[in-house]
Each structure stands twice: as structure tokens, then as C-alpha cells.
PDB file of N, CA and C in Angstrom:
ATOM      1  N   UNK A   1      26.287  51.231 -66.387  1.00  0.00           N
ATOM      2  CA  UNK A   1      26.881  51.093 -65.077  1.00  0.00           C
ATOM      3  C   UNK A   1      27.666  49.786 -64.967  1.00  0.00           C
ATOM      4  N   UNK A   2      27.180  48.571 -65.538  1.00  0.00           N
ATOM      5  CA  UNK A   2      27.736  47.216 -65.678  1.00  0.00           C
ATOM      6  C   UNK A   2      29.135  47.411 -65.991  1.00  0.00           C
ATOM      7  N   UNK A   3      29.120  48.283 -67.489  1.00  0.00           N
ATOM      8  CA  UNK A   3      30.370  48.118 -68.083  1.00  0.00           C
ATOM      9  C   UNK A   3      31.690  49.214 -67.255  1.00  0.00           C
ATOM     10  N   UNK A   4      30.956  49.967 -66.449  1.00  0.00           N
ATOM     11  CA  UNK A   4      32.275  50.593 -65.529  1.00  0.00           C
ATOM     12  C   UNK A   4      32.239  49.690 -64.664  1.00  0.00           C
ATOM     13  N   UNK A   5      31.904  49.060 -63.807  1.00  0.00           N
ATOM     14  CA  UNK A   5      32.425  47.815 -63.177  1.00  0.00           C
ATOM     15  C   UNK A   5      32.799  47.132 -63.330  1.00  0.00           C
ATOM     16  N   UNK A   6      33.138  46.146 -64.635  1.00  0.00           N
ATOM     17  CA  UNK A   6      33.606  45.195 -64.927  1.00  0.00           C
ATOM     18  C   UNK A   6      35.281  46.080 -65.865  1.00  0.00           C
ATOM     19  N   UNK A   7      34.879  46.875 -65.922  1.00  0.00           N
ATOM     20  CA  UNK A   7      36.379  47.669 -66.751  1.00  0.00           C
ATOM     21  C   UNK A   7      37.526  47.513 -65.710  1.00  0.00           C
ATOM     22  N   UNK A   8      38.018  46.824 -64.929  1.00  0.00           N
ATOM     23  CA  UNK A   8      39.493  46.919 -63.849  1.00  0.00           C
ATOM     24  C   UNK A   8      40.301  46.613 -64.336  1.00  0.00           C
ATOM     25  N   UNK A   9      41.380  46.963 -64.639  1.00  0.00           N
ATOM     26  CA  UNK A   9      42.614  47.080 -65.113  1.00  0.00           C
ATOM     27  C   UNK A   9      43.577  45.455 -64.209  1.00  0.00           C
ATOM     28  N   UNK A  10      44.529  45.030 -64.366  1.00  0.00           N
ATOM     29  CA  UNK A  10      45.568  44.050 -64.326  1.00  0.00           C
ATOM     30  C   UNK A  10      45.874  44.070 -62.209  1.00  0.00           C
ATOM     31  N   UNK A  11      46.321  45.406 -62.372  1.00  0.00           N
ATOM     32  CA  UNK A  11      47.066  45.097 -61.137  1.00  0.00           C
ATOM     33  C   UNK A  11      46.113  45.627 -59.956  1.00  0.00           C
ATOM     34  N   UNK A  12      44.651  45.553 -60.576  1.00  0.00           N
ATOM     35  CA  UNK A  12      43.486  46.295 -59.343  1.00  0.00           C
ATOM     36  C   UNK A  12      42.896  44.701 -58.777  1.00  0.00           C
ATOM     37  N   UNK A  13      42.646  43.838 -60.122  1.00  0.00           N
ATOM     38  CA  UNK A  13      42.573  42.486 -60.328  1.00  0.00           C
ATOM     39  C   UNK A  13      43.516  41.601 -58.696  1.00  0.00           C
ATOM     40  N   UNK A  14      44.474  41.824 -58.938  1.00  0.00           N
ATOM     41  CA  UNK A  14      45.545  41.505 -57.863  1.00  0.00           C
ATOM     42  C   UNK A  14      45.452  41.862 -56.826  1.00  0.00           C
ATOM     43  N   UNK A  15      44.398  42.802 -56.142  1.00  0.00           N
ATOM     44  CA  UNK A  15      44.749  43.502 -55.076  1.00  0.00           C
ATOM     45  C   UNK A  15      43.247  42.751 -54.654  1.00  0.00           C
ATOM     46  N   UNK A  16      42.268  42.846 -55.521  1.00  0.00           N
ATOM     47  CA  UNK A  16      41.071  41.869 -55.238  1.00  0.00           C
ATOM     48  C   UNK A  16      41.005  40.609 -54.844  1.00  0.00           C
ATOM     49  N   UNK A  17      41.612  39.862 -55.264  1.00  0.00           N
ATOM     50  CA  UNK A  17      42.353  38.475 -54.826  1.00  0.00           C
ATOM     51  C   UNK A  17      42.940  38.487 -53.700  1.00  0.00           C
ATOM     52  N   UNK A  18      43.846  39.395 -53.093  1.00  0.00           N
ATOM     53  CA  UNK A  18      44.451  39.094 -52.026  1.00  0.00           C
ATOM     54  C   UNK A  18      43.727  39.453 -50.984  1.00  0.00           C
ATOM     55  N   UNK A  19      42.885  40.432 -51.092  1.00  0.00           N
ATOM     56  CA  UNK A  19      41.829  40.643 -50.666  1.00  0.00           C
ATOM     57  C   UNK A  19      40.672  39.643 -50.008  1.00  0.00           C
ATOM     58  N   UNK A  20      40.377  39.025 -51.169  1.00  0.00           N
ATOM     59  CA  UNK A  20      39.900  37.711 -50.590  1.00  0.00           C
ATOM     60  C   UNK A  20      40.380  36.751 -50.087  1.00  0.00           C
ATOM     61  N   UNK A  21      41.690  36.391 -50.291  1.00  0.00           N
ATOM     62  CA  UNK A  21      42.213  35.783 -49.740  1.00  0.00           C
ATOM     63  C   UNK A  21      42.409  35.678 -47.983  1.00  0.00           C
ATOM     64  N   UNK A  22      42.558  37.321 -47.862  1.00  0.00           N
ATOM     65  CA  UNK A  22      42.737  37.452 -46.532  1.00  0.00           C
ATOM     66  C   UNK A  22      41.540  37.120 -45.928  1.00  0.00           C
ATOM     67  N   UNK A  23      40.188  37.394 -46.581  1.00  0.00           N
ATOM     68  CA  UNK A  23      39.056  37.639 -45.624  1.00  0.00           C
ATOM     69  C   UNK A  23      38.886  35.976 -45.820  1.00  0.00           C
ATOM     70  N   UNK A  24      39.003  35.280 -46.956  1.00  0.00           N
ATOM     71  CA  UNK A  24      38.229  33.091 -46.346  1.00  0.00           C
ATOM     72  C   UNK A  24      39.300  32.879 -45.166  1.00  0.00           C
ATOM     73  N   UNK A  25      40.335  33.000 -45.917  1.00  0.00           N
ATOM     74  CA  UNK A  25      41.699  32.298 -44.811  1.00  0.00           C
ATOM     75  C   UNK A  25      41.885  33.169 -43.650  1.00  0.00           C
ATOM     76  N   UNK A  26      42.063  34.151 -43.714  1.00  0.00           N
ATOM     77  CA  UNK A  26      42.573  34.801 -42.297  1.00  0.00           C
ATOM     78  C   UNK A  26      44.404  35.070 -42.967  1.00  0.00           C
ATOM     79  N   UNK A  27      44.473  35.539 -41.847  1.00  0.00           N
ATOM     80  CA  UNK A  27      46.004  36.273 -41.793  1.00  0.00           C
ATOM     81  C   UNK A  27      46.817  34.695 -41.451  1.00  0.00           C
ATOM     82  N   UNK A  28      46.382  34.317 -40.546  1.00  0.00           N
ATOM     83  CA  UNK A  28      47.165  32.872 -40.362  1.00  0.00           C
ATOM     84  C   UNK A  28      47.070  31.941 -40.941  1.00  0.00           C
ATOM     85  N   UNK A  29      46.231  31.619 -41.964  1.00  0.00           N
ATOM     86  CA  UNK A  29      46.464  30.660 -43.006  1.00  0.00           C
ATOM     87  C   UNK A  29      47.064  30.900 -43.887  1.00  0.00           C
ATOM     88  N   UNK A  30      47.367  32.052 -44.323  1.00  0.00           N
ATOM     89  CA  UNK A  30      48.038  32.549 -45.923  1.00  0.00           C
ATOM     90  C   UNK A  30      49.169  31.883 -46.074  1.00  0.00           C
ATOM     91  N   UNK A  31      50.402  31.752 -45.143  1.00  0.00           N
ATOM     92  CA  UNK A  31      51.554  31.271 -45.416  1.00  0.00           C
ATOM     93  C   UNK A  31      51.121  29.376 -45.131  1.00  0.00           C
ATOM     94  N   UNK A  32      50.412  28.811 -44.531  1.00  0.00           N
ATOM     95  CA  UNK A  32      50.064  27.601 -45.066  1.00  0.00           C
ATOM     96  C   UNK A  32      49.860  27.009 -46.053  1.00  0.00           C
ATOM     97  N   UNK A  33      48.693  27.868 -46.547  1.00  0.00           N
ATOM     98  CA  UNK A  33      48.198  27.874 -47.907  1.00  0.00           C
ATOM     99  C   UNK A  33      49.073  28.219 -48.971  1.00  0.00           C
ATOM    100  N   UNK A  34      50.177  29.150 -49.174  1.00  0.00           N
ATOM    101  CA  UNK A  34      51.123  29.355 -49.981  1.00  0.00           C
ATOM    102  C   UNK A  34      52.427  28.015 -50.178  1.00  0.00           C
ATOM    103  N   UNK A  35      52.233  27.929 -48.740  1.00  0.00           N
ATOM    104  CA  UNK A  35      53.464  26.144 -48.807  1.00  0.00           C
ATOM    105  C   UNK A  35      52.395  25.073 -49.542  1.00  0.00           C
ATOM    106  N   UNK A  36      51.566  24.539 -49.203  1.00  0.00           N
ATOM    107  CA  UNK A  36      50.794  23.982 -49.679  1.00  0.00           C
ATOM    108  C   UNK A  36      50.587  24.262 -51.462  1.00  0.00           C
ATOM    109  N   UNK A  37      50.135  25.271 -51.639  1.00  0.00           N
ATOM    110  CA  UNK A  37      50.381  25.816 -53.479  1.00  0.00           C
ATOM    111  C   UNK A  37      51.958  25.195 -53.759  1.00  0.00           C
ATOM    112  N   UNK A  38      52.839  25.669 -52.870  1.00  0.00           N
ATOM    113  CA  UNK A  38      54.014  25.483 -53.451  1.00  0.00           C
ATOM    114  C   UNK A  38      54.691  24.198 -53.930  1.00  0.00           C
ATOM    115  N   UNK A  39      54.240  23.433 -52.574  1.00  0.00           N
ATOM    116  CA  UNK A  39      54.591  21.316 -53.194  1.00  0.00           C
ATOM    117  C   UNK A  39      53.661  21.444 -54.183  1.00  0.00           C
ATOM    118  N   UNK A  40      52.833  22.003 -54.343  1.00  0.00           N
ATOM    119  CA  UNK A  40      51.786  21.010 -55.076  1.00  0.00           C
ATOM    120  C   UNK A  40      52.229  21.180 -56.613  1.00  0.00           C
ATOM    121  N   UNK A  41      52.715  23.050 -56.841  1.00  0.00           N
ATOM    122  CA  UNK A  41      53.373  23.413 -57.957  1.00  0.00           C
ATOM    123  C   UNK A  41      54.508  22.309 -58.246  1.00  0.00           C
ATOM    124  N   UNK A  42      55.597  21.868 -57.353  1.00  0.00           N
ATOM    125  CA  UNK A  42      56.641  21.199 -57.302  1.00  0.00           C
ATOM    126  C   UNK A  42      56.107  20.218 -57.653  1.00  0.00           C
ATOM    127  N   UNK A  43      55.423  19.703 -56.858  1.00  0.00           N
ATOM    128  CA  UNK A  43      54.925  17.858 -57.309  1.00  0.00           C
ATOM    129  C   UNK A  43      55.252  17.868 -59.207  1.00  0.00           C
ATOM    130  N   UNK A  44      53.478  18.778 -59.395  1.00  0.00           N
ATOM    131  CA  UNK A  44      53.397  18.773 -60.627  1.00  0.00           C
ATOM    132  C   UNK A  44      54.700  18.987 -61.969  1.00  0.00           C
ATOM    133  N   UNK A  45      55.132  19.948 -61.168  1.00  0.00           N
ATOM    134  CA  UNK A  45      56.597  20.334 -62.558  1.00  0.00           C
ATOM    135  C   UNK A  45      57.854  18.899 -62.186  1.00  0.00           C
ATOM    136  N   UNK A  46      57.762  18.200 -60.880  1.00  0.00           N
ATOM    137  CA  UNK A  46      58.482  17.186 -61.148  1.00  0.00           C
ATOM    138  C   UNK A  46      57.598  15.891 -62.029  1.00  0.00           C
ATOM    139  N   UNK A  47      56.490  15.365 -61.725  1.00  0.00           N
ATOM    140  CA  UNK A  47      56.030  15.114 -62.310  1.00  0.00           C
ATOM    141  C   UNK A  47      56.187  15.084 -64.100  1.00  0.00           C
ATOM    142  N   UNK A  48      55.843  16.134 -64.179  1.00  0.00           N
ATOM    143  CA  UNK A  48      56.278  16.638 -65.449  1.00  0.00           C
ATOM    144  C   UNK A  48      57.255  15.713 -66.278  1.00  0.00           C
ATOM    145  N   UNK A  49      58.307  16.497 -65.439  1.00  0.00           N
ATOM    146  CA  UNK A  49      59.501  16.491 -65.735  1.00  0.00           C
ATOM    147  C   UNK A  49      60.476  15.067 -66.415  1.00  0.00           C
ATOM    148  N   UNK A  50      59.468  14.363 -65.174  1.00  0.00           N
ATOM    149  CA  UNK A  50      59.335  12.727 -65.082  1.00  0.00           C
ATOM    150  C   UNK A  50      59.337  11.870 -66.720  1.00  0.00           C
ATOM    151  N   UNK A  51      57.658  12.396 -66.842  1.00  0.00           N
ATOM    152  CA  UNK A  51      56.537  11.935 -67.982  1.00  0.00           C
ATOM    153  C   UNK A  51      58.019  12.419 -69.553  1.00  0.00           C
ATOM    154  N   UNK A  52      58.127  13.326 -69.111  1.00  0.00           N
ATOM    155  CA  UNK A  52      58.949  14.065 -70.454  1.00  0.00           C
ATOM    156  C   UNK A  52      60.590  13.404 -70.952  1.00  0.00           C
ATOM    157  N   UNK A  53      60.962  12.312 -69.248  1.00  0.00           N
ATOM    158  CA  UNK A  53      62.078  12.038 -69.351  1.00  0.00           C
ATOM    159  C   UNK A  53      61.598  10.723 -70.116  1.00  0.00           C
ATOM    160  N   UNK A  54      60.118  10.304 -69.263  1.00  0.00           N
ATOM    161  CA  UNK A  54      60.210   9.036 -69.932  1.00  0.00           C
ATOM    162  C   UNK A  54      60.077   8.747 -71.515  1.00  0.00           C
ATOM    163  N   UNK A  55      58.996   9.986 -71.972  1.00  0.00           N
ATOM    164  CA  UNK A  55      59.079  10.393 -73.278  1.00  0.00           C
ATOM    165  C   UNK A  55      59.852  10.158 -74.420  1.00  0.00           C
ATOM    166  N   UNK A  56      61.196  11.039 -73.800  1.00  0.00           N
ATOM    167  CA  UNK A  56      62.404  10.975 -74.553  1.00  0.00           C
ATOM    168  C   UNK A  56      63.035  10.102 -74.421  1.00  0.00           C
ATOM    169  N   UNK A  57      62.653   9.118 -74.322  1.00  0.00           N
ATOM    170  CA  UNK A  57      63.306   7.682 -73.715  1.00  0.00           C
ATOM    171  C   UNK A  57      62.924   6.627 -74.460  1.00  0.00           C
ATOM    172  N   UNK A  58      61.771   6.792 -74.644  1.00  0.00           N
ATOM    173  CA  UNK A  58      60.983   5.982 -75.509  1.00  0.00           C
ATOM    174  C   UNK A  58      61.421   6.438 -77.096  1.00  0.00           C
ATOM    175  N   UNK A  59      61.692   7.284 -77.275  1.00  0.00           N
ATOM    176  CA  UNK A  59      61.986   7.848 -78.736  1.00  0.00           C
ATOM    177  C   UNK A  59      63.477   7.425 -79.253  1.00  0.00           C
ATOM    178  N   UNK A  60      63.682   6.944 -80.395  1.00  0.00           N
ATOM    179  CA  UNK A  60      64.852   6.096 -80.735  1.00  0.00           C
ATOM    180  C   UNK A  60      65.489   7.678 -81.537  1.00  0.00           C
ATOM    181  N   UNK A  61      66.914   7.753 -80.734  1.00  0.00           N
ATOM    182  CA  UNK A  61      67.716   8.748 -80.858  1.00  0.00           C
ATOM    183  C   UNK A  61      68.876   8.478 -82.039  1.00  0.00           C
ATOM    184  N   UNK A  62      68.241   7.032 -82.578  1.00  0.00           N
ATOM    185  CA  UNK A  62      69.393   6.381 -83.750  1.00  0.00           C
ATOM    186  C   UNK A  62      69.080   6.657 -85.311  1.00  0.00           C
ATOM    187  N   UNK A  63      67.731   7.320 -84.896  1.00  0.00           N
ATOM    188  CA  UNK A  63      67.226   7.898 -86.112  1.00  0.00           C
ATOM    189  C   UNK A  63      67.076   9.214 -86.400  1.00  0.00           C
ATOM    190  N   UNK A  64      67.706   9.859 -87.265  1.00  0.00           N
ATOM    191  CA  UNK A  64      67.562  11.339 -87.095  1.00  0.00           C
ATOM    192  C   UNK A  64      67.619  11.584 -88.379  1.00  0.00           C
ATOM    193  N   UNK A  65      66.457  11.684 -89.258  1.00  0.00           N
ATOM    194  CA  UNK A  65      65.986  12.122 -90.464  1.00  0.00           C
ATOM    195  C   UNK A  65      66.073  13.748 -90.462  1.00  0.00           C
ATOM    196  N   UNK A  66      66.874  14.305 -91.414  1.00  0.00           N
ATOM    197  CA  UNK A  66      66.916  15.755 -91.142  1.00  0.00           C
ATOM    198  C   UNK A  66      65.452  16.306 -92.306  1.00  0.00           C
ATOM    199  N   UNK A  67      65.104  15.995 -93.118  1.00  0.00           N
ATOM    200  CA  UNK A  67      64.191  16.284 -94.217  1.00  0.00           C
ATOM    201  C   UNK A  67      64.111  15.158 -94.360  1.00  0.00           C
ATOM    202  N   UNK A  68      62.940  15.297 -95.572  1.00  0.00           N
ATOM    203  CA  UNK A  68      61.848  14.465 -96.025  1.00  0.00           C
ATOM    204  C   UNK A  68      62.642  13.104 -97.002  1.00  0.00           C
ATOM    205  N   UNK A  69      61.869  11.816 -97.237  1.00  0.00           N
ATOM    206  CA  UNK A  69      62.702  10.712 -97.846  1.00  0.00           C
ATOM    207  C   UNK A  69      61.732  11.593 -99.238  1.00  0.00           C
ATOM    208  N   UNK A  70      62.721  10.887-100.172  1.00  0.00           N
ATOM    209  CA  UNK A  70      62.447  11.175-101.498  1.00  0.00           C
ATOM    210  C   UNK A  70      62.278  10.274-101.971  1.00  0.00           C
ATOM    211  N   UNK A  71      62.920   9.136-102.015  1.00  0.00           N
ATOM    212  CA  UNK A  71      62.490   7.997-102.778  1.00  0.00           C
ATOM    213  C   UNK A  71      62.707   6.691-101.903  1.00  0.00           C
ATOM    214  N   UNK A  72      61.955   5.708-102.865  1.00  0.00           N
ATOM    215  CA  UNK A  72      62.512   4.353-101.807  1.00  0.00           C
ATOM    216  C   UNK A  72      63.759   3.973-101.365  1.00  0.00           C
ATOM    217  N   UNK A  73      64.769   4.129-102.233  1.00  0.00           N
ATOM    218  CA  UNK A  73      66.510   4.161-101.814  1.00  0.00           C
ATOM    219  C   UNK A  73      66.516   4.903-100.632  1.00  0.00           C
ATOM    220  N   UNK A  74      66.418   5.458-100.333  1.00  0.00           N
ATOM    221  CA  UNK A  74      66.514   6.418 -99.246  1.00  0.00           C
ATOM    222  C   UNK A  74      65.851   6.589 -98.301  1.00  0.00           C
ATOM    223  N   UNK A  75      64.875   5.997 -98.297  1.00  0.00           N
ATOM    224  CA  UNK A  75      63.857   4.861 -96.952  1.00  0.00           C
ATOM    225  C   UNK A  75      64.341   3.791 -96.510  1.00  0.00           C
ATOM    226  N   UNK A  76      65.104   3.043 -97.377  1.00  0.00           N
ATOM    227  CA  UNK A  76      66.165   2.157 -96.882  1.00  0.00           C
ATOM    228  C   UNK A  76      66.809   2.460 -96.588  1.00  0.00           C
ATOM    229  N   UNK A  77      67.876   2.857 -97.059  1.00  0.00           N
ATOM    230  CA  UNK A  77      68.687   3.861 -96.662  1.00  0.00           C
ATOM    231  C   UNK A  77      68.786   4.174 -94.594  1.00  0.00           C
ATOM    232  N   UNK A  78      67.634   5.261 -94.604  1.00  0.00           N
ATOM    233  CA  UNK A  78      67.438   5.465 -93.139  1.00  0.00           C
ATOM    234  C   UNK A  78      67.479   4.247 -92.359  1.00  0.00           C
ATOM    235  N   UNK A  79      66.262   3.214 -93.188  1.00  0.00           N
ATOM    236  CA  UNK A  79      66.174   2.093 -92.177  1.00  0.00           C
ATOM    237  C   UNK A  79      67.230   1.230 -92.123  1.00  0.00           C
ATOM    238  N   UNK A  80      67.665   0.919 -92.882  1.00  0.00           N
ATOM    239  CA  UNK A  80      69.435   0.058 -92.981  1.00  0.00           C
ATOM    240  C   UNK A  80      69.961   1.175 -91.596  1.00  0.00           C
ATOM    241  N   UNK A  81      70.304   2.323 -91.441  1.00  0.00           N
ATOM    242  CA  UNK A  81      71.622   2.687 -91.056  1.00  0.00           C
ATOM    243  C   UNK A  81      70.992   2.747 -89.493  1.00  0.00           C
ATOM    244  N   UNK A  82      69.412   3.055 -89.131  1.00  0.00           N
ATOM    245  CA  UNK A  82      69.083   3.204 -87.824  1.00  0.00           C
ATOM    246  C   UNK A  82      69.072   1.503 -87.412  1.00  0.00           C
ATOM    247  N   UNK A  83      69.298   0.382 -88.095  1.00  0.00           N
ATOM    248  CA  UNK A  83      69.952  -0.906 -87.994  1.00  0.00           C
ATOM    249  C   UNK A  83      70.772  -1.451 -87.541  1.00  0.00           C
ATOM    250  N   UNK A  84      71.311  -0.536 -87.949  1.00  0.00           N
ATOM    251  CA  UNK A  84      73.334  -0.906 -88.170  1.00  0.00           C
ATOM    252  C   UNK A  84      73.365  -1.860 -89.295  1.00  0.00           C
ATOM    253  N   UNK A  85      73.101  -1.755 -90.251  1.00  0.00           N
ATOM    254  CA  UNK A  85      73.340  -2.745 -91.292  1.00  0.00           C
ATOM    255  C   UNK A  85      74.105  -1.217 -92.271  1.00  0.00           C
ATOM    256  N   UNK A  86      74.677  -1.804 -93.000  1.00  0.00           N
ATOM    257  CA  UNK A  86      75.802  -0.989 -94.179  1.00  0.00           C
ATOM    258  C   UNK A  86      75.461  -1.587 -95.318  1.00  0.00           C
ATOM    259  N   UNK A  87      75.272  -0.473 -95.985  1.00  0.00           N
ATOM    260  CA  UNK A  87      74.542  -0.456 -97.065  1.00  0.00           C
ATOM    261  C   UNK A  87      74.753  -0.103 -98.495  1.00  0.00           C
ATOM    262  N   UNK A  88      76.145   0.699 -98.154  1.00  0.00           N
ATOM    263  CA  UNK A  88      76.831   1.207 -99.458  1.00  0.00           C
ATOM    264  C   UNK A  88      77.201   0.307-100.668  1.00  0.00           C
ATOM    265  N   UNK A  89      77.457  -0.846-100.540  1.00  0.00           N
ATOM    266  CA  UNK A  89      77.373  -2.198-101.464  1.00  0.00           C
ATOM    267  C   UNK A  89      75.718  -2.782-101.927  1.00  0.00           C
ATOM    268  N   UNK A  90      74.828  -2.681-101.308  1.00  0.00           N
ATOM    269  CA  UNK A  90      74.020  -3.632-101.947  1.00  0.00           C
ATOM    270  C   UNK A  90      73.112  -2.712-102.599  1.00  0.00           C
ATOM    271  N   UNK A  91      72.073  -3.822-102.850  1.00  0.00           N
ATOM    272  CA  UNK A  91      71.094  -3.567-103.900  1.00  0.00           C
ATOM    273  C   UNK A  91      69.808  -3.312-103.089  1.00  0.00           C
ATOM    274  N   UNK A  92      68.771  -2.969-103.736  1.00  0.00           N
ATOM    275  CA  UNK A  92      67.389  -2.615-102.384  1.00  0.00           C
ATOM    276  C   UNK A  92      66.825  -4.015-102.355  1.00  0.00           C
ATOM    277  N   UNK A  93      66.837  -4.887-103.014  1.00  0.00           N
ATOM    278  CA  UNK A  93      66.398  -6.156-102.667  1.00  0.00           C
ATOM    279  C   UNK A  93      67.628  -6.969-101.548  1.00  0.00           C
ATOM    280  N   UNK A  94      68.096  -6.573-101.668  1.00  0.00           N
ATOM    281  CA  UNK A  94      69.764  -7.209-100.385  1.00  0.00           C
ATOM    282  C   UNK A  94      69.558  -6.440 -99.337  1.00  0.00           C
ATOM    283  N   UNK A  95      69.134  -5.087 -99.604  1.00  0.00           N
ATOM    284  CA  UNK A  95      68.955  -4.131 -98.501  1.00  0.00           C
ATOM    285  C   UNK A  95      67.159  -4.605 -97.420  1.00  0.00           C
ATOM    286  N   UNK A  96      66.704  -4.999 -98.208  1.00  0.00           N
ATOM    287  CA  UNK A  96      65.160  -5.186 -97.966  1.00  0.00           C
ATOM    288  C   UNK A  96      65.438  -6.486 -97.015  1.00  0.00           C
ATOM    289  N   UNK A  97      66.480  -7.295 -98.138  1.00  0.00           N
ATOM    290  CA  UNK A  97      66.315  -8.907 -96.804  1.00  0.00           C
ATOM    291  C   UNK A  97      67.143  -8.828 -96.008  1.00  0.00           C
ATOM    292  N   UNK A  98      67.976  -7.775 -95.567  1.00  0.00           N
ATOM    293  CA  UNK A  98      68.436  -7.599 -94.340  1.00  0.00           C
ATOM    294  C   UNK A  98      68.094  -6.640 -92.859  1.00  0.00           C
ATOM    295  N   UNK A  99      67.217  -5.873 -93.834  1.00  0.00           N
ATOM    296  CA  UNK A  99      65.751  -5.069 -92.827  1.00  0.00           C
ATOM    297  C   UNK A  99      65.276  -6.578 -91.949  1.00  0.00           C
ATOM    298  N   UNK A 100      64.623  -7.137 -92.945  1.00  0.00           N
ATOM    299  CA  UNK A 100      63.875  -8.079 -92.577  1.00  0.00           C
ATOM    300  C   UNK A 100      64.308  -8.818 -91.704  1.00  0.00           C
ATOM    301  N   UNK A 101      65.609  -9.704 -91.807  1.00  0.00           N
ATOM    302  CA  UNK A 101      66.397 -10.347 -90.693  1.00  0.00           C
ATOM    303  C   UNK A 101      66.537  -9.601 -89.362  1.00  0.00           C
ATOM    304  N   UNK A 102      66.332  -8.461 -89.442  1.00  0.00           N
ATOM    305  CA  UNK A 102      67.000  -7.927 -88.146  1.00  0.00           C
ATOM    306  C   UNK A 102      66.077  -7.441 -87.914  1.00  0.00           C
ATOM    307  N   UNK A 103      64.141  -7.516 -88.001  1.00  0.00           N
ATOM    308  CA  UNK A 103      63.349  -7.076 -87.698  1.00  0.00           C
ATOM    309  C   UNK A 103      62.795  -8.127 -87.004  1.00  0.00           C
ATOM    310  N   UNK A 104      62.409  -7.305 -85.463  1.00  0.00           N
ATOM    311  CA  UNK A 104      61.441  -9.021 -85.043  1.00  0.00           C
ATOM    312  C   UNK A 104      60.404  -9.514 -85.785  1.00  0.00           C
ATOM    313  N   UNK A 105      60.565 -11.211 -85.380  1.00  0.00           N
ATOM    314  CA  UNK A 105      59.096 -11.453 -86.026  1.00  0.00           C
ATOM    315  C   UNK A 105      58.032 -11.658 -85.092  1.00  0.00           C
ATOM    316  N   UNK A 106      57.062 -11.715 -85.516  1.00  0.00           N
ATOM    317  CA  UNK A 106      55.611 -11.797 -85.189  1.00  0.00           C
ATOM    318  C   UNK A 106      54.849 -12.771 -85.371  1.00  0.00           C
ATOM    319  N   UNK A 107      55.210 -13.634 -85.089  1.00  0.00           N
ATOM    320  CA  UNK A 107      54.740 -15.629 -85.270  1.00  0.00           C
ATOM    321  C   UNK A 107      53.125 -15.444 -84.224  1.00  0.00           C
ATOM    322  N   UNK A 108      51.929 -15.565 -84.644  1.00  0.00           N
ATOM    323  CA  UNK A 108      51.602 -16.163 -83.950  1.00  0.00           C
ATOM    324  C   UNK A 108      51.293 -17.090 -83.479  1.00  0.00           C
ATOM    325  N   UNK A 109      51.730 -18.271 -84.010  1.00  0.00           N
ATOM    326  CA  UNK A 109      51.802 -19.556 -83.344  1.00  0.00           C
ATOM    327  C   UNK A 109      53.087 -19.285 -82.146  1.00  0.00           C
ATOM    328  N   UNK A 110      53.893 -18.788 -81.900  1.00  0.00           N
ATOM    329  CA  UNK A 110      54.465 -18.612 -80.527  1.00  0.00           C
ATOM    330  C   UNK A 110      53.727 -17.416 -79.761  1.00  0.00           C
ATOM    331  N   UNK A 111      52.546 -16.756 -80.258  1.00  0.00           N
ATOM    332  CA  UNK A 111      52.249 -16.155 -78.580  1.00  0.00           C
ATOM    333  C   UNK A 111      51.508 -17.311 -78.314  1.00  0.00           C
ATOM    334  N   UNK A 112      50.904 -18.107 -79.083  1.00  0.00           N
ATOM    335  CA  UNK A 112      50.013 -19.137 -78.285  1.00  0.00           C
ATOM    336  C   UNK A 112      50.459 -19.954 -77.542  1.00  0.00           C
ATOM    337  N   UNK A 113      51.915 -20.649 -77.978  1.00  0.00           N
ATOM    338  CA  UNK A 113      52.673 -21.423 -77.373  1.00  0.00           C
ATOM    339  C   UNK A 113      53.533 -20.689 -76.163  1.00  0.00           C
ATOM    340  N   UNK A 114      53.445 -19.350 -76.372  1.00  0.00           N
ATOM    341  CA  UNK A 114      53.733 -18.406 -74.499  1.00  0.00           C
ATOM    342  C   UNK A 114      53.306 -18.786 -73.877  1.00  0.00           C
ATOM    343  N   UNK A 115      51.168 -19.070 -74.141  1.00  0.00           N
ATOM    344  CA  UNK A 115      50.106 -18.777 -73.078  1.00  0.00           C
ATOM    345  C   UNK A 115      49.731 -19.741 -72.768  1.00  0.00           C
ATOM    346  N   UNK A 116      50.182 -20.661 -73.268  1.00  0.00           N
ATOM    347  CA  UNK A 116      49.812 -22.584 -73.029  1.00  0.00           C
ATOM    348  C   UNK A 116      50.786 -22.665 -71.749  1.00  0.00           C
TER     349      UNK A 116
END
């Protein structure tokens, strides 16, 4: 007997719900309650929308590796050109100390001298 009761099909499902709906809320709350669902849907998908802009924002669009690096030349390579350093002349040791120059540094004897 359980399992013929619990067997309801999709759109019998739907008619149960509204069902209840009518009988907590009443006839005069439904369209409250539907505006109410509705900002709240809105909030959230702007929200969203927000988080996803900031996302892509944060992500450096100067790098665009289409496949995999193969070798170290070509790890430089990427990192030289998402740089702006040009690279077609040097060597990976010329290429390496100009990563380096144009990479911040990380002293910590100046965060201490920030917090003093």
C-alpha cells in the first residue's frame, strides 16, 4: 500500500504544492509571497553575478596558455611575454634575470619597517 502512495508522477507533485500553499498562506498571501521569492531570486542571481565579475577580475587575462608547457624554454617563454619583456634574443639565464627584475620583491626587513 506504501509503495502506491508514494508512486506520483511529476505534474501530480505540482498540484500538491500549490495545494498547500493555498491552505498555510491563504489566497491573499500567494502573490506576496511570490514577490517576495522573486527579489530574493534577484538579489541572489545579482549577487552572483557580482562574485563572478569580481572573479574574472582577479584573473590575469595577459596570460593565455593554450596547452601544456613542455619544457623550461617555454615556461619562460609564457612568463617573459605575460611581462612584457621580449624574449626572442636572449638566453634563459637573461630571460630568468629579467623575470626577476620585474617581479616584486619580498624584503622582509621592509614589512617591519611599514609597521614601525
Amino acid at each position: 500500500m506504501q509503495n502506491y502512495v508514494l508512486n506520483i508522477l511529476g505534474s501530480e507533485w505540482v498540484i500538491i504544492v500549490l495545494v498547500a500553499l493555498i491552505v498555510l498562506f491563504g489566497t491573499n498571501k500567494i502573490p506576496d509571497v511570490a514577490k517576495k521569492l522573486g527579489r530574493t531570486v534577484g538579489e541572489y542571481n545579482r549577487a552572483k553575478a557580482e562574485i563572478q565579475n569580481q572573479i574574472s577580475g582577479i584573473t590575469n587575462a595577459n596570460i593565455n596558455i593554450t596547452n601544456p608547457v613542455q619544457n623550461e624554454r617555454q615556461k619562460l617563454e609564457v612568463m617573459a611575454k605575460s611581462l612584457g619583456i621580449d624574449f626572442a634574443a636572449k638566453t634563459d639565464d637573461e630571460i630568468k634575470k629579467a623575470i626577476s627584475e620585474k617581479m616584486p620583491k619580498n624584503d622582509p626587513d621592509q614589512k617591519d619597517k611599514k609597521q614601525s
